[in-house]
Protein backbone atom coordinates (compact mmCIF):
# COMPACT_ATOMS: atom_id res chain seq x y z
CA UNK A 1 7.57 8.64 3.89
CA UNK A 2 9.98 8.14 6.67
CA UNK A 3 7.56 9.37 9.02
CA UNK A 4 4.96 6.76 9.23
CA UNK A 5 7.30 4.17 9.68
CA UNK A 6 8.75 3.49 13.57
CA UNK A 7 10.75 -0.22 14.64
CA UNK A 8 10.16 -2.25 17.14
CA UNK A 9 11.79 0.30 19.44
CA UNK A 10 10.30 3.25 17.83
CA UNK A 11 12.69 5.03 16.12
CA UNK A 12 12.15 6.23 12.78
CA UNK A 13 12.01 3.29 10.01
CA UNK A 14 12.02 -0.23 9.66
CA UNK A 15 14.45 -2.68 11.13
CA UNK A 16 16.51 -5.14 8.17
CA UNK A 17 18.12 -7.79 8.63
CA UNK A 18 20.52 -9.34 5.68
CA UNK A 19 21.48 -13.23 4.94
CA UNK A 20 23.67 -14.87 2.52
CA UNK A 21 21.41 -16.96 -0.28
CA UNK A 22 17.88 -15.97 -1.39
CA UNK A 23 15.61 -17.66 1.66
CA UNK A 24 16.22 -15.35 4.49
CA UNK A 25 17.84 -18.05 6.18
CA UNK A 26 20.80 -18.97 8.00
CA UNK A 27 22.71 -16.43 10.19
CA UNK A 28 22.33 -12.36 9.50
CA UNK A 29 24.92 -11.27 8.00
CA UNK A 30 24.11 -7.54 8.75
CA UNK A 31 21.46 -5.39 10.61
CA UNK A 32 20.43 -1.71 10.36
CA UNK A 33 17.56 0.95 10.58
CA UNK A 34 16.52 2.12 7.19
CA UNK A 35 14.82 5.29 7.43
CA UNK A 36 12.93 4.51 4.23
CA UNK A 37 12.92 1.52 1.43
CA UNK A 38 14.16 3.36 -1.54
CA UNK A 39 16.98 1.35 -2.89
CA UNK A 40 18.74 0.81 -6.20
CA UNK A 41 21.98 -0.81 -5.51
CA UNK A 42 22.66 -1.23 -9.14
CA UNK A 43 25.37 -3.74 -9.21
CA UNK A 44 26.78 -3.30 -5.62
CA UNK A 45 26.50 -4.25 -2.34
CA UNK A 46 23.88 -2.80 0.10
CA UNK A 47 26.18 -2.40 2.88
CA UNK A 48 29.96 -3.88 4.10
CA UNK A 49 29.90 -7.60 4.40
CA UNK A 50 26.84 -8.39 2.15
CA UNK A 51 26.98 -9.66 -1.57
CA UNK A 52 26.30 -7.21 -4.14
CA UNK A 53 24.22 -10.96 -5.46
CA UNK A 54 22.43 -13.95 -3.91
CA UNK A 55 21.42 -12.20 -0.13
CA UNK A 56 18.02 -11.26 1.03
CA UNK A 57 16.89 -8.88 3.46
CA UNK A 58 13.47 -9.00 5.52
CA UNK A 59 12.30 -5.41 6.97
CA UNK A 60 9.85 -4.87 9.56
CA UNK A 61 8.15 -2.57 11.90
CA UNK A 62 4.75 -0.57 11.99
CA UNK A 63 3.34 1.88 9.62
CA UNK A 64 0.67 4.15 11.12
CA UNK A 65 -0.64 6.40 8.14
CA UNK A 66 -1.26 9.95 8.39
CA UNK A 67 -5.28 11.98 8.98
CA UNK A 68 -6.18 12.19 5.08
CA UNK A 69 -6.99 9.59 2.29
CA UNK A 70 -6.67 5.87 2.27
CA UNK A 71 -3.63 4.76 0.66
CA UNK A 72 -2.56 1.33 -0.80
CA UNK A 73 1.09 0.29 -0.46
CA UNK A 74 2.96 -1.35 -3.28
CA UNK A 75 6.61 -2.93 -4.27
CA UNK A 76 8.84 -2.07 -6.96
CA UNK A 77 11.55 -4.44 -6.91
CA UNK A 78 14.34 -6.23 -8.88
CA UNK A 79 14.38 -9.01 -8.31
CA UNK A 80 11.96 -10.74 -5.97
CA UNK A 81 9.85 -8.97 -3.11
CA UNK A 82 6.63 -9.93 -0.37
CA UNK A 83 4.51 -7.78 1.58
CA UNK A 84 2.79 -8.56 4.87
CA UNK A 85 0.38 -6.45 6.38
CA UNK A 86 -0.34 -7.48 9.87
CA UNK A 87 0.48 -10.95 9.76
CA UNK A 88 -0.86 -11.60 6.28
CA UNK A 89 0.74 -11.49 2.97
CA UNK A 90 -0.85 -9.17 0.94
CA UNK A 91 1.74 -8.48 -2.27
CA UNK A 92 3.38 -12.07 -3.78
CA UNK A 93 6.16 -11.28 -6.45
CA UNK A 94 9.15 -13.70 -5.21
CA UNK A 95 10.46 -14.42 -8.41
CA UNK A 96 13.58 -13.20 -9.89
CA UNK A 97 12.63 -10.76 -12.35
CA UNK A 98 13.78 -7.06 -13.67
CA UNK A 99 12.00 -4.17 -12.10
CA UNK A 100 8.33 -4.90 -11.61
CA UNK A 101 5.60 -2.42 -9.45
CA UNK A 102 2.75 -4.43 -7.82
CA UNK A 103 0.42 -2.66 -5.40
CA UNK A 104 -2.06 -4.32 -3.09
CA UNK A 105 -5.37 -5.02 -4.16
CA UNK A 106 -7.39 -3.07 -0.97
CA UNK A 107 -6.70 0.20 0.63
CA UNK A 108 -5.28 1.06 4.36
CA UNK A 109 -7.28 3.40 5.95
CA UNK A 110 -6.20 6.91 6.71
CA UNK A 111 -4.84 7.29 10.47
CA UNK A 112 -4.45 3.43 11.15
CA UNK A 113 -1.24 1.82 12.18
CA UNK A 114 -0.76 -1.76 10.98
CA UNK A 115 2.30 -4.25 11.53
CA UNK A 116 4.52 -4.73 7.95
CA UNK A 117 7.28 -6.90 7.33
CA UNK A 118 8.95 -6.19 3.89
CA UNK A 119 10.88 -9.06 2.20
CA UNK A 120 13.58 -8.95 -0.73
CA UNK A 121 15.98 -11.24 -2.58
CA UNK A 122 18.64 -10.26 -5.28
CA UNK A 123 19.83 -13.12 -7.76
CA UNK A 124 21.73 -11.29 -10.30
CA UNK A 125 21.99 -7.96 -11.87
CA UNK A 126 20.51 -4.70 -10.84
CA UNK A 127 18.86 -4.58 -6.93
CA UNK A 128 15.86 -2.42 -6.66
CA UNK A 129 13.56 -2.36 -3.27
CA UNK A 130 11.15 0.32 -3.02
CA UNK A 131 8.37 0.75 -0.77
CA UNK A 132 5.34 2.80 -2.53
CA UNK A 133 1.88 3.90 -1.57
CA UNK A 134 -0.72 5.63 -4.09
CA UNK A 135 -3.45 7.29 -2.60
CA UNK A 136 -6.65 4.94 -2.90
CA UNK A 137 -9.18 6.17 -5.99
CA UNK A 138 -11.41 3.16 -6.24
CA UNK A 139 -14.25 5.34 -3.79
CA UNK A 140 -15.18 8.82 -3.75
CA UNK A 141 -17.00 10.55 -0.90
CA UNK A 142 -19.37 13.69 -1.83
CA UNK A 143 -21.76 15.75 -0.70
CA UNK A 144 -24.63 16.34 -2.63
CA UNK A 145 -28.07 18.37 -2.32
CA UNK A 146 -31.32 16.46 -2.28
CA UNK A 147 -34.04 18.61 -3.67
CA UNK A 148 -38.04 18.32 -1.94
CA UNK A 149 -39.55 15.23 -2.71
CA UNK A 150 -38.59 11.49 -2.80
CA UNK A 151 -35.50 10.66 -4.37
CA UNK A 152 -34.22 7.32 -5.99
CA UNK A 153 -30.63 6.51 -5.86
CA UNK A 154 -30.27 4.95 -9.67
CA UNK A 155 -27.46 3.10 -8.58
CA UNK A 156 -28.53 1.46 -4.83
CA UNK A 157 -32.29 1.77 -5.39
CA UNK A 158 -32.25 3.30 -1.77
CA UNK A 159 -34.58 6.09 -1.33
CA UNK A 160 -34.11 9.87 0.01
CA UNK A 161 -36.98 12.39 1.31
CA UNK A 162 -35.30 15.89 0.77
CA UNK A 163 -34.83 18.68 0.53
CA UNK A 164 -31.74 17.79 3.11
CA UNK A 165 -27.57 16.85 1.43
CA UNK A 166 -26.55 13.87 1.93
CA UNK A 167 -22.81 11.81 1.64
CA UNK A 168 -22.62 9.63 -0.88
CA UNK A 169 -19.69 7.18 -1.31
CA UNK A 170 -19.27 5.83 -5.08
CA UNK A 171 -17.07 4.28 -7.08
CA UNK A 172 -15.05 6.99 -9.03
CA UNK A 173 -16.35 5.91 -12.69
CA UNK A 174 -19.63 6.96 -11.53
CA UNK A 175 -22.01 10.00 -10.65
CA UNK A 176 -24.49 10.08 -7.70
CA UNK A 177 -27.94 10.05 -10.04
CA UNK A 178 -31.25 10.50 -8.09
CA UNK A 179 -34.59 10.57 -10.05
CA UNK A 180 -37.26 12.00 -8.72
CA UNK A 181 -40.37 9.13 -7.64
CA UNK A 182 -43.15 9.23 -10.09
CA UNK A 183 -41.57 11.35 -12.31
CA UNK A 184 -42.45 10.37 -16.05
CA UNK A 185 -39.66 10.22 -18.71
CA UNK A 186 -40.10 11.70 -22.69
């Protein structure tokens, strides 16, 4: 969204920058503001004075995500895209290719703000640059209700005196199991 991206200056978006050829070299050929990445160009230009093939573009600003769950950004692009998160790249796709999604492989954390630079090139063909996020589903936080006694955790081996609840952060693909110490099985 729009709204969790500011420039340099702070208005709403990223800052891009265009060049002739596929390197992001040479002089810019043409700067804006894009209030989002959410391009398909199709066979045309992306704005007045830019080829509708062989240009790049590099985007960048800050992304400050809102109160709520982690999210992890991704790329859809044709043809070739990067990601950099704070200095390092975190999605590697430059290659000329048709429309391909890759997301990155950890999560952002809800309510941080983080430096991102966005990088595209179009060879031939269709253009495609979209940014993405999916919200992150790798963890799940819950609360759950110890019982009196001395609990196992069958996953951590860590051990809980109840009765009391507890939070409990698992992967999604599993349960939060606690057997009960010393109990016998049939």
């Amino acid at each position: 969204p729009s709204e969790w991206l500011k420039t340099a200056s702070g208005e709403t978006g990223l800052t891009c920058s265009f060049y002739n050829g596929m390197k992001l070299e040479g002089d810019v050929i043409g700067t804006r503001v894009d209030a989002d990445v959410n391009f398909n160009w199709g066979n045309g230009s992306p704005m007045s004075g830019v080829p509708s093939d062989s240009f790049s573009a590099g985007r960048e600003g800050k992304i400050t995500l809102p109160a709520g769950d982690d999210v992890r950004l991704g790329i859809l692009s044709d043809d070739g895209a990067r990601l950099y998160i704070d200095g390092k790249m975190v999605i590697d796709n430059w290659k000329d290719s048709f429309e391909v999604t890759v997301y990155t492989e950890s999560a952002l954390k809800a309510g941080s703000t983080h430096d991102i630079k966005l990088e595209y090139f179009e060879n031939g063909g269709g253009a495609v640059a979209k940014l993405l996020y999916a919200v992150d589903t790798s963890t799940s936080t819950r609360k759950v209700y110890v019982p009196t006694g001395t609990w196992m955790n069958l996953f951590t081996g860590e051990q809980i005196v109840g009765p009391q609840s507890i939070e409990v952060t698992m992967g999604i693909e599993q349960s939060p199991i606690f057997v009960k110490m010393g109990s016998t099985t049939v």
